[in-house]
N, C-alpha and C. Protein backbone atom coordinates (compact mmCIF):
# COMPACT_ATOMS: atom_id res chain seq x y z
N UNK A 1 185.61 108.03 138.95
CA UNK A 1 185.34 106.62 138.88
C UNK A 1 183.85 106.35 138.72
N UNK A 2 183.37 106.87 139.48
CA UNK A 2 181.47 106.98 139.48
C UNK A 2 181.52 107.24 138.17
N UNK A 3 181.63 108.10 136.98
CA UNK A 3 181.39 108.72 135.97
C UNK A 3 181.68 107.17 135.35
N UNK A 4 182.83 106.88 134.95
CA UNK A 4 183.18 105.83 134.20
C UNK A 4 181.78 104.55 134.30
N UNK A 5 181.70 103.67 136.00
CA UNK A 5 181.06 103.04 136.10
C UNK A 5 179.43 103.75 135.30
N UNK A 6 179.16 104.76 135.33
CA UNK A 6 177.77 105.33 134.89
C UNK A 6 177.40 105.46 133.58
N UNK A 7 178.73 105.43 132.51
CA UNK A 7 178.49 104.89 131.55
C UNK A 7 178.68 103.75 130.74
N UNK A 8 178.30 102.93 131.23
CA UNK A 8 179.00 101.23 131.50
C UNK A 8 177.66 101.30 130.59
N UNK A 9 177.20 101.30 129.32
CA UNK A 9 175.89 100.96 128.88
C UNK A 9 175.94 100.00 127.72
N UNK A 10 177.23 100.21 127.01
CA UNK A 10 177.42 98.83 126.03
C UNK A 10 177.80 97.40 126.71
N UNK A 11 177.59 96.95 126.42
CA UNK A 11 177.58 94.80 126.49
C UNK A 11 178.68 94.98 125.29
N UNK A 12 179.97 94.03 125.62
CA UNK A 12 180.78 93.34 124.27
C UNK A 12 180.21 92.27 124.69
N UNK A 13 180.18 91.92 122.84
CA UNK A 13 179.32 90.43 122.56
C UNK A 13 180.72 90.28 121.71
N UNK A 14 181.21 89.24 121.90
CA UNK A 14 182.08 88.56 121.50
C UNK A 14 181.73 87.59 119.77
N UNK A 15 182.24 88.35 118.63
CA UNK A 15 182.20 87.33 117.80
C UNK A 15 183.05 88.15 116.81
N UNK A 16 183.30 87.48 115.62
CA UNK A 16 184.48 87.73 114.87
C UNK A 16 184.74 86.51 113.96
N UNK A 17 186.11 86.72 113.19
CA UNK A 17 186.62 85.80 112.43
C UNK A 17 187.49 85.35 113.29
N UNK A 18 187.60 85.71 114.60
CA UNK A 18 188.57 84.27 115.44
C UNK A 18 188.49 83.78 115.91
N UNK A 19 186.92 83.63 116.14
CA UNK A 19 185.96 82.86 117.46
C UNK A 19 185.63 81.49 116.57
N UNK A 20 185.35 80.19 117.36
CA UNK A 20 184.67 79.25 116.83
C UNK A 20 183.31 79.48 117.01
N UNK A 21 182.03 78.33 116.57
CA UNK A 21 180.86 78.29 117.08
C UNK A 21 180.78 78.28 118.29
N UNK A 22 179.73 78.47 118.82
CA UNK A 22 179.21 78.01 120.50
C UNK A 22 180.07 78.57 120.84
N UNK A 23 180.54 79.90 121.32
CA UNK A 23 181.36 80.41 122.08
C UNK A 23 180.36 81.52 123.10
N UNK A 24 179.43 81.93 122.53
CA UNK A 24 178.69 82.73 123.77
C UNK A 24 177.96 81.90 124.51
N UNK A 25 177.80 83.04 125.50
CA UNK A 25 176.63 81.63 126.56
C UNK A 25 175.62 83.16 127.40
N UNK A 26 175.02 82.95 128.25
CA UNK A 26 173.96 83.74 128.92
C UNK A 26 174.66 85.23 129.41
N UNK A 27 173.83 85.95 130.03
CA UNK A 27 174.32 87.24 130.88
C UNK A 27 173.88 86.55 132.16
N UNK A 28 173.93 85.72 132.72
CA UNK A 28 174.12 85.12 134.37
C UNK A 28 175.24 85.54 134.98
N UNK A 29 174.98 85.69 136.69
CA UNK A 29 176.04 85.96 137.39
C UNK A 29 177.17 84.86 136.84
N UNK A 30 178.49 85.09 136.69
CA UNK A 30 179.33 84.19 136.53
C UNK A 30 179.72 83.71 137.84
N UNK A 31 180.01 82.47 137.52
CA UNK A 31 180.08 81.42 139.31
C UNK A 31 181.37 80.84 138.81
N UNK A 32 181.98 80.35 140.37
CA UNK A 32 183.16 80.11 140.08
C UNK A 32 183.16 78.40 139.99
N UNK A 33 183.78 77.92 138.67
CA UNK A 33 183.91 76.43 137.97
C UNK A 33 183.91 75.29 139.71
N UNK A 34 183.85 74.05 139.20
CA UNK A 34 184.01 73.12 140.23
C UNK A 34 186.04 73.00 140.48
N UNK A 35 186.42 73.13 139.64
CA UNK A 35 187.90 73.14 139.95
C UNK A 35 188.08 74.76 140.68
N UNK A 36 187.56 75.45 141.14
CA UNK A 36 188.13 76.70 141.36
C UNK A 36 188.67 77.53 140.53
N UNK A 37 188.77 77.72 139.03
CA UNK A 37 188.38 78.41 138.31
C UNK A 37 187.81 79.26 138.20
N UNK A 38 187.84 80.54 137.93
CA UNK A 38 186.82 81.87 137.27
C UNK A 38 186.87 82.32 136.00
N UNK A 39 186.43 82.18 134.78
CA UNK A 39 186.55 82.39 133.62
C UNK A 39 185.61 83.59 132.84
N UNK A 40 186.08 84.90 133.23
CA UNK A 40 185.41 86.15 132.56
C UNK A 40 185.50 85.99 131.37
N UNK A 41 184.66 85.93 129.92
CA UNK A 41 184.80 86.29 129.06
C UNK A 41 184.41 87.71 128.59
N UNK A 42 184.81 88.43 127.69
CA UNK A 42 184.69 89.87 127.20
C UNK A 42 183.33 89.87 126.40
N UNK A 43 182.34 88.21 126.29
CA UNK A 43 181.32 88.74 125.86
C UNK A 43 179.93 89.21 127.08
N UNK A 44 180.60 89.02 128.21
CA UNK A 44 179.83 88.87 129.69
C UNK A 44 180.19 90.14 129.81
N UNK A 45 181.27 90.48 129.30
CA UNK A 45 181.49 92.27 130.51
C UNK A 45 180.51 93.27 129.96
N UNK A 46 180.48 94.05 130.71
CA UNK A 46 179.95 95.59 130.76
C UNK A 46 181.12 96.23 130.35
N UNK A 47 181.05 97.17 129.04
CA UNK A 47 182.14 97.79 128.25
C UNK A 47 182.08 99.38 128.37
N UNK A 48 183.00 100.12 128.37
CA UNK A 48 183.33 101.43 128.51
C UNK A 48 184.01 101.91 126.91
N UNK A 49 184.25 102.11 126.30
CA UNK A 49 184.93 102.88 125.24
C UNK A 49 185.36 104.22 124.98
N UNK A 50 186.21 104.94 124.72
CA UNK A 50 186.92 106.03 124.51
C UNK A 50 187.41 106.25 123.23
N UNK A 51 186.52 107.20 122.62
CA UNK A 51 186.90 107.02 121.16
C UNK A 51 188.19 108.31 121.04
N UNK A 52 188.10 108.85 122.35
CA UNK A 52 189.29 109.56 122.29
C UNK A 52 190.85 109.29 122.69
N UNK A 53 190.81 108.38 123.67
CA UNK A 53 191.57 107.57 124.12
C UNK A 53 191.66 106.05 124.13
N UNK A 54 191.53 105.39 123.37
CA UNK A 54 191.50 103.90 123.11
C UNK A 54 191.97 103.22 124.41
N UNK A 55 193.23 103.52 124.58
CA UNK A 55 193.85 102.61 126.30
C UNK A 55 192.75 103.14 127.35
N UNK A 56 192.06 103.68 127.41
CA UNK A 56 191.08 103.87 128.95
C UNK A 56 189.84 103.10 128.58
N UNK A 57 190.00 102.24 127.33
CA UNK A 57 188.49 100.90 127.01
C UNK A 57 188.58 100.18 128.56
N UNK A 58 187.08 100.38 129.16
CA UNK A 58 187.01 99.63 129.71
C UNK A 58 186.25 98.27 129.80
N UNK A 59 186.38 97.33 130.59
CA UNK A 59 185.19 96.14 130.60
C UNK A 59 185.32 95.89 132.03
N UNK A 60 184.10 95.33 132.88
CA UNK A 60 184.12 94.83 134.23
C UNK A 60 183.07 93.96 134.06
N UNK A 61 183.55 92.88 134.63
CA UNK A 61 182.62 91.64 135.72
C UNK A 61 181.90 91.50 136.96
N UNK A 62 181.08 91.08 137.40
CA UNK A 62 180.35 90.51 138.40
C UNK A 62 180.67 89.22 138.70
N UNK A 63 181.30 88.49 139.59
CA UNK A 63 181.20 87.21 139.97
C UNK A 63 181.08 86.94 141.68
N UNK A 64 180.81 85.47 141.67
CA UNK A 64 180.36 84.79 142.77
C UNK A 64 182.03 83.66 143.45
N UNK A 65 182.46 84.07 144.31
CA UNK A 65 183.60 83.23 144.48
C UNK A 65 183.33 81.86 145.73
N UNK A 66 183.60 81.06 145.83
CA UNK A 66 183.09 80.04 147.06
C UNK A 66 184.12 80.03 147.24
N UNK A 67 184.80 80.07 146.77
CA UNK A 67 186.33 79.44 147.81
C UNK A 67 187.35 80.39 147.61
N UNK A 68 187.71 81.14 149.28
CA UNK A 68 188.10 82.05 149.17
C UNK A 68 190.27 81.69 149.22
N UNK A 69 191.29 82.61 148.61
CA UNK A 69 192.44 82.24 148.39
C UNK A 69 192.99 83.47 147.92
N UNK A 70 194.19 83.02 147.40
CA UNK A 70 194.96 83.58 146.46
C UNK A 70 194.75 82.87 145.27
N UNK A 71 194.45 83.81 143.88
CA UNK A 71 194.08 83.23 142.65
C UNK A 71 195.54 84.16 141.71
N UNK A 72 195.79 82.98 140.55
CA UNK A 72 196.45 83.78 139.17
C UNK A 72 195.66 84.11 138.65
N UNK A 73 196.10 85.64 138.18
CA UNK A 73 195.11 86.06 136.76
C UNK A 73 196.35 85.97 135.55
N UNK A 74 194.92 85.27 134.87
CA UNK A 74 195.74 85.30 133.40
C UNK A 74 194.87 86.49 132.36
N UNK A 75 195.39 86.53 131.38
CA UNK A 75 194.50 87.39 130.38
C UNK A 75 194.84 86.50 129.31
N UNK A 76 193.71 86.49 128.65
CA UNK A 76 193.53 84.86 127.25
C UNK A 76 193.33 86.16 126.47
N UNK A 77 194.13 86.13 125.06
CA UNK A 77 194.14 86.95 123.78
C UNK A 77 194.13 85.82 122.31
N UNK A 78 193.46 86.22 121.90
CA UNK A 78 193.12 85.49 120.30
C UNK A 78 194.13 86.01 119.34
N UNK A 79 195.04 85.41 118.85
CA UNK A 79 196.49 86.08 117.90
C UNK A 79 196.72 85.10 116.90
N UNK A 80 197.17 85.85 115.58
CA UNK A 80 198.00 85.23 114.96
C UNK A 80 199.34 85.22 115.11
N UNK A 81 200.06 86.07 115.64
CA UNK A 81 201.47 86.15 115.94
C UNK A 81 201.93 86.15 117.27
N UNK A 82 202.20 84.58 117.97
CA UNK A 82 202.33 84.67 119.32
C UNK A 82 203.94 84.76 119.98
N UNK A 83 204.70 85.67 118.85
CA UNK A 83 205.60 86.18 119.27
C UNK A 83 205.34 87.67 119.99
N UNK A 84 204.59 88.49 118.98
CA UNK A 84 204.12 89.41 119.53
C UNK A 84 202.70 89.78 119.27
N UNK A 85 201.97 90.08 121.09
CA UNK A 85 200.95 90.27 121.07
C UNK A 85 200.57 91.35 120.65
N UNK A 86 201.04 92.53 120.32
CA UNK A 86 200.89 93.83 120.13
C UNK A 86 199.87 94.42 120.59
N UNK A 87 200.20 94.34 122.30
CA UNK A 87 199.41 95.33 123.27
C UNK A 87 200.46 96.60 123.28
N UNK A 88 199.81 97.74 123.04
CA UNK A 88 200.51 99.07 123.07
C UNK A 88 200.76 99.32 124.21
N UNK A 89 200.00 99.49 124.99
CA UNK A 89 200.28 99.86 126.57
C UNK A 89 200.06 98.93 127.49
N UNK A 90 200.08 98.83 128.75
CA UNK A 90 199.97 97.83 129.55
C UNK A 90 198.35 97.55 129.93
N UNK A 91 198.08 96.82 130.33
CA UNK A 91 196.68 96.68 130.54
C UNK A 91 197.09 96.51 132.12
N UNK A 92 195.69 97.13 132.98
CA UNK A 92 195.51 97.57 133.95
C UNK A 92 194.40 96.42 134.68
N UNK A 93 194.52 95.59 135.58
CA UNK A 93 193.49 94.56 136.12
C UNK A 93 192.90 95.08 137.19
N UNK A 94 191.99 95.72 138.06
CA UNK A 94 191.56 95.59 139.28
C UNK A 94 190.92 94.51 140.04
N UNK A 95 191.12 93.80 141.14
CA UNK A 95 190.24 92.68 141.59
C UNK A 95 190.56 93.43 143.15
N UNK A 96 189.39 93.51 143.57
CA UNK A 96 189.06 93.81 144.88
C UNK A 96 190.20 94.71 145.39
N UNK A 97 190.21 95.54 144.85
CA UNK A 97 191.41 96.87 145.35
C UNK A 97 192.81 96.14 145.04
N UNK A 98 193.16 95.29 144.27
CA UNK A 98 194.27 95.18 144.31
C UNK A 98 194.45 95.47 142.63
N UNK A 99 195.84 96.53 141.87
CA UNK A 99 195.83 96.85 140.81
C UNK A 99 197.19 95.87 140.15
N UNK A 100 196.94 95.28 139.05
CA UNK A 100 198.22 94.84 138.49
C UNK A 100 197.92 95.37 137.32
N UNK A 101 199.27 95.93 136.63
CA UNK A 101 199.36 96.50 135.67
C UNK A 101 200.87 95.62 134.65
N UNK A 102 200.29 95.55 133.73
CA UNK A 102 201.04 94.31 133.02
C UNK A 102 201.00 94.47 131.62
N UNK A 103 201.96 94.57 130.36
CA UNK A 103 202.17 94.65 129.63
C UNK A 103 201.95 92.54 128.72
N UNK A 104 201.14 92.42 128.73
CA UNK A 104 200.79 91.00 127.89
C UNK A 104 201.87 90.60 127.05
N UNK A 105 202.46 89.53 127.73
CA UNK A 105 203.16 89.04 126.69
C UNK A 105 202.80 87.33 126.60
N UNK A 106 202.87 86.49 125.77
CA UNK A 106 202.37 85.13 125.64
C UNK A 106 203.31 84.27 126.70
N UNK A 107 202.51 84.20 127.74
CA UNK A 107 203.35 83.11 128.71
C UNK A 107 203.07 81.68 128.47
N UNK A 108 202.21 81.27 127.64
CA UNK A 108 201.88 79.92 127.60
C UNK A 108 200.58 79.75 126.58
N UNK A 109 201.14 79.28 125.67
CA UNK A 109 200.51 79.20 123.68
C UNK A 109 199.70 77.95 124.19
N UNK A 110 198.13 78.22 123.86
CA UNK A 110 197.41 77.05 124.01
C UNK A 110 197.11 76.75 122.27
N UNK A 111 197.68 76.07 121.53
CA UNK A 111 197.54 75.34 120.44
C UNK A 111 196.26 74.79 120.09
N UNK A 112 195.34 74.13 121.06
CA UNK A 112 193.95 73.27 120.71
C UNK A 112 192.74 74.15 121.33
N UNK A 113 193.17 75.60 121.42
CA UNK A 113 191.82 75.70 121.89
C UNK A 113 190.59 75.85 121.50
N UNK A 114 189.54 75.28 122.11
CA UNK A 114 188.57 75.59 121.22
C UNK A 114 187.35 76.96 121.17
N UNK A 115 188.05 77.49 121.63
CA UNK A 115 187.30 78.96 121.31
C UNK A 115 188.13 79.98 120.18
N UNK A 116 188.67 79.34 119.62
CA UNK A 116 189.38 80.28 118.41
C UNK A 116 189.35 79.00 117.49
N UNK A 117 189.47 79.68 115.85
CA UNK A 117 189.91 78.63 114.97
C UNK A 117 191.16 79.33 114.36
N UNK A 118 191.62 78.16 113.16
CA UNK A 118 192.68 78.26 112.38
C UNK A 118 192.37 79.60 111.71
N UNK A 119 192.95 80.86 111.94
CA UNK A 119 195.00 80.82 111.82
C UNK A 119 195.10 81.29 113.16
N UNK A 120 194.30 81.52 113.83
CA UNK A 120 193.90 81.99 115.31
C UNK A 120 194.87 81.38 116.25
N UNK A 121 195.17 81.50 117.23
CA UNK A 121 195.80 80.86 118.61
C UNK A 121 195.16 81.74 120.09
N UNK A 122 195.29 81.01 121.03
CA UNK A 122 195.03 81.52 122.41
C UNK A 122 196.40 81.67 123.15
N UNK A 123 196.59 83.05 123.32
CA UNK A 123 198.06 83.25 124.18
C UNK A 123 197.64 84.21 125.25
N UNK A 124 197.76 83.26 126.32
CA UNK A 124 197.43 83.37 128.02
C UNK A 124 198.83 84.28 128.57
N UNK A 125 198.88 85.30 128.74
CA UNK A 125 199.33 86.22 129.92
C UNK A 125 199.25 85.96 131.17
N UNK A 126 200.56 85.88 131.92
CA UNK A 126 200.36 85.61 133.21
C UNK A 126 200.61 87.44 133.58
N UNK A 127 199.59 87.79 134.49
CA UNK A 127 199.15 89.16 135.15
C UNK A 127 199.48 89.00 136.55
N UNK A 128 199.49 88.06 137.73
CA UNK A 128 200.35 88.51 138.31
C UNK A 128 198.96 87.26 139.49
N UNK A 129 199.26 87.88 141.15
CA UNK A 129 198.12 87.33 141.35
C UNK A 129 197.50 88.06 142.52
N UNK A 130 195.84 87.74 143.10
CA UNK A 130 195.37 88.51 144.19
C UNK A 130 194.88 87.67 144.98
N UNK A 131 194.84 88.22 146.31
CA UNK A 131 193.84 87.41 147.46
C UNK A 131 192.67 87.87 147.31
N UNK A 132 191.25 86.95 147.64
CA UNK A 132 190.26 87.11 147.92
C UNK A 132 189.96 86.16 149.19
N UNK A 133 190.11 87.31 150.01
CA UNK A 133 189.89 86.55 151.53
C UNK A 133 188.47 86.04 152.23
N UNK A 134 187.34 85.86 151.06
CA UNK A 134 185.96 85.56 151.83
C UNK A 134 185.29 85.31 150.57
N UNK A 135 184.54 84.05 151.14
CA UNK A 135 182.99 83.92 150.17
C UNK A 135 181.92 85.16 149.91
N UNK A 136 182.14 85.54 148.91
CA UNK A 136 181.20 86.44 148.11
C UNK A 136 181.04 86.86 146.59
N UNK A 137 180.54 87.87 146.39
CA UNK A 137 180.34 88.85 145.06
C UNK A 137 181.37 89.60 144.96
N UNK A 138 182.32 89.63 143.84
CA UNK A 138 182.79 90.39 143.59
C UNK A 138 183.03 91.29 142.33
N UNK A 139 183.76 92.27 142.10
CA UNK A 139 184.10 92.71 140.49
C UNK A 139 185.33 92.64 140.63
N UNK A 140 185.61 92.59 138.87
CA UNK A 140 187.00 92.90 138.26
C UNK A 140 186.92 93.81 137.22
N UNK A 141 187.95 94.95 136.94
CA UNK A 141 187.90 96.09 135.88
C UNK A 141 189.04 95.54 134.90
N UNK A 142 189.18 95.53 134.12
CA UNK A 142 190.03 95.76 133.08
C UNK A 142 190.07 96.98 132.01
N UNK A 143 190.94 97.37 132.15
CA UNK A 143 191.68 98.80 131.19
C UNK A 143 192.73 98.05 130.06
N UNK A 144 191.95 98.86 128.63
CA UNK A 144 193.07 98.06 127.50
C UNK A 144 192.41 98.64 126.69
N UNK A 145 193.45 99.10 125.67
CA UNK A 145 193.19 99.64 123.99
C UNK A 145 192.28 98.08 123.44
N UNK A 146 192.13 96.98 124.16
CA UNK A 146 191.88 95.62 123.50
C UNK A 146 190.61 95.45 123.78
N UNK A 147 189.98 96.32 124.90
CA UNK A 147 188.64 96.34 125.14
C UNK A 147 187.88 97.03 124.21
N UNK A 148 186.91 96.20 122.98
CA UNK A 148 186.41 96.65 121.88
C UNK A 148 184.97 96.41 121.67
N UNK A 149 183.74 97.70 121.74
CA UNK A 149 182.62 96.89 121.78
C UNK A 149 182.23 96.10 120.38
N UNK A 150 181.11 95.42 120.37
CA UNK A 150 181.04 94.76 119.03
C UNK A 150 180.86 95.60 117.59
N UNK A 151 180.38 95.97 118.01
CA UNK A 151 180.05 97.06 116.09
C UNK A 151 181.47 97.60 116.08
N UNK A 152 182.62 97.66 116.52
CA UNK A 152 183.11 98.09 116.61
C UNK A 152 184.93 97.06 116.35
N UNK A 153 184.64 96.15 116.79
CA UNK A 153 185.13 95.02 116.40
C UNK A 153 186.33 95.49 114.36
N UNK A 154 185.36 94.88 113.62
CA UNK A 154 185.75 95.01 112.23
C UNK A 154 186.71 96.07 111.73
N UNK A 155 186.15 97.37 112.10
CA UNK A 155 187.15 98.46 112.57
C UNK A 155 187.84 98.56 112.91
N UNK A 156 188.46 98.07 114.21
CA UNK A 156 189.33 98.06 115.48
C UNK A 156 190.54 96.58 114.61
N UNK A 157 190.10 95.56 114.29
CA UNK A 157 190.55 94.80 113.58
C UNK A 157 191.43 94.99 112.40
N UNK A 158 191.16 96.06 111.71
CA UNK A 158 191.78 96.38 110.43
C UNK A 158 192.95 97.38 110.98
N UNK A 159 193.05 97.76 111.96
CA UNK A 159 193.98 99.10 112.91
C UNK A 159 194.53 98.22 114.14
N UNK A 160 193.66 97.36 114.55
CA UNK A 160 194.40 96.84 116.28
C UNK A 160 195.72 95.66 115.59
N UNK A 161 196.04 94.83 114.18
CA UNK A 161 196.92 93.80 114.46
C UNK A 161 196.44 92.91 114.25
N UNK A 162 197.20 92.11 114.92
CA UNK A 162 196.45 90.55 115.22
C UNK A 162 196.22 89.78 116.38
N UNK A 163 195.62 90.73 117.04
CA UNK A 163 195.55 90.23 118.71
C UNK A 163 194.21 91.03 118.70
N UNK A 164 193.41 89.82 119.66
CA UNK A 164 192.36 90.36 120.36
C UNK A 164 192.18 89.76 121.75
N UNK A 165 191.59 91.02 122.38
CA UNK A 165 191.30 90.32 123.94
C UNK A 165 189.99 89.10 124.26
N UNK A 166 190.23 88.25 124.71
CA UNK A 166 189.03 87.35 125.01
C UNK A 166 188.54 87.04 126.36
N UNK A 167 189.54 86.98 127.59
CA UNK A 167 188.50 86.46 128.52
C UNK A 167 189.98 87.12 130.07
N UNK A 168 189.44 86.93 130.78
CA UNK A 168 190.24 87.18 132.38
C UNK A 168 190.00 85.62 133.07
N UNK A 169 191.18 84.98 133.48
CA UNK A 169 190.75 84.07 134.09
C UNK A 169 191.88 83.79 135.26
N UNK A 170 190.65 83.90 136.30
CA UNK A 170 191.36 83.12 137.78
C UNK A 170 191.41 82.00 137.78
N UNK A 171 192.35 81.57 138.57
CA UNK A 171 192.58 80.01 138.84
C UNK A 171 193.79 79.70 139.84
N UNK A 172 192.83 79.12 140.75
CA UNK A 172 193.44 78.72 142.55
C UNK A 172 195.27 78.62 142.55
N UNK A 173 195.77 79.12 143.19
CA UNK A 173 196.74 78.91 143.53
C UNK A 173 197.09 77.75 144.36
N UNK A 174 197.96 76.69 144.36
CA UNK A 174 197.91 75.74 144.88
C UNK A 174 198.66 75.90 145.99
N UNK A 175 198.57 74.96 146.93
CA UNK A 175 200.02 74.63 148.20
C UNK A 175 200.96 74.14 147.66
């Protein structure tokens, strides 16, 4: 695990033909939204790649949580075909020692979003969910053939389909 984290030296920068404008923003700690929200995007993570093994791509986050709970993770993918996402293997989430391992399938087609354009769509994966029992810093890992650094992108595009990974997002579980 040390080994992996030690070569964490690429940044994915997020851009492509399925992104709109204004879609990147800073390398700042990510903080968690005024609704309780956490929104990782894949151009914030720290990326791992395996040119021998594609499914062990990794990416991880740094964030700041204030309000501590049980959160859903979703996984947001950029597709043209939101029948099928065509994730090969399951993608693997870590948040604070807890592992969900989940095969992406489109639980809920966001039609207007605006971080993709036309012929593009955003299809949100429901991954399952974790407690974070205290105000602090934390990480999240993600494992996925979908974790792609940028030069690398165009390539991966002409071989990955029509799905790409875009962002990890928590969001409060209600009463």
């Amino acid at each position: 695990m040390i080994i992996i984290f030690a070569l964490f030296i690429y940044s994915c920068n997020n851009s492509g033909s399925y992104l709109s404008e204004g879609s990147g923003d800073s390398g700042e700690m990510i903080r968690q939204q005024e609704d309780g929200t956490i929104a990782l995007n894949l151009e914030k993570a720290v990326c791992y790649n395996s040119d021998r093994d594609p499914s062990c791509n990794t990416a991880e986050w740094y964030f700041v949580v204030s309000r501590p709970g049980r959160y859903n993770v979703w996984l947001s993918s950029a597709t043209t075909d939101t029948m099928n996402l065509q994730y090969h293997t399951s993608v693997k989430i870590n948040v604070n020692d807890e592992l969900l391992e989940v095969k992406p399938v489109g639980d809920r087609i966001v039609l207007d979003a605006k971080e993709v354009k036309y012929p593009w769509y955003r299809a949100d994966s429901y991954m399952g969910s974790v407690i974070i029992q205290a105000a602090g810093e934390y990480s999240i890992q993600v494992i996925s053939e979908k974790v792609v650094r940028e030069k690398e992108k165009l390539e991966h595009s002409l071989t990955a389909g029509n799905t790409k990974m875009m962002s990890v997002i928590l969001t409060p579980m209600t009463r």
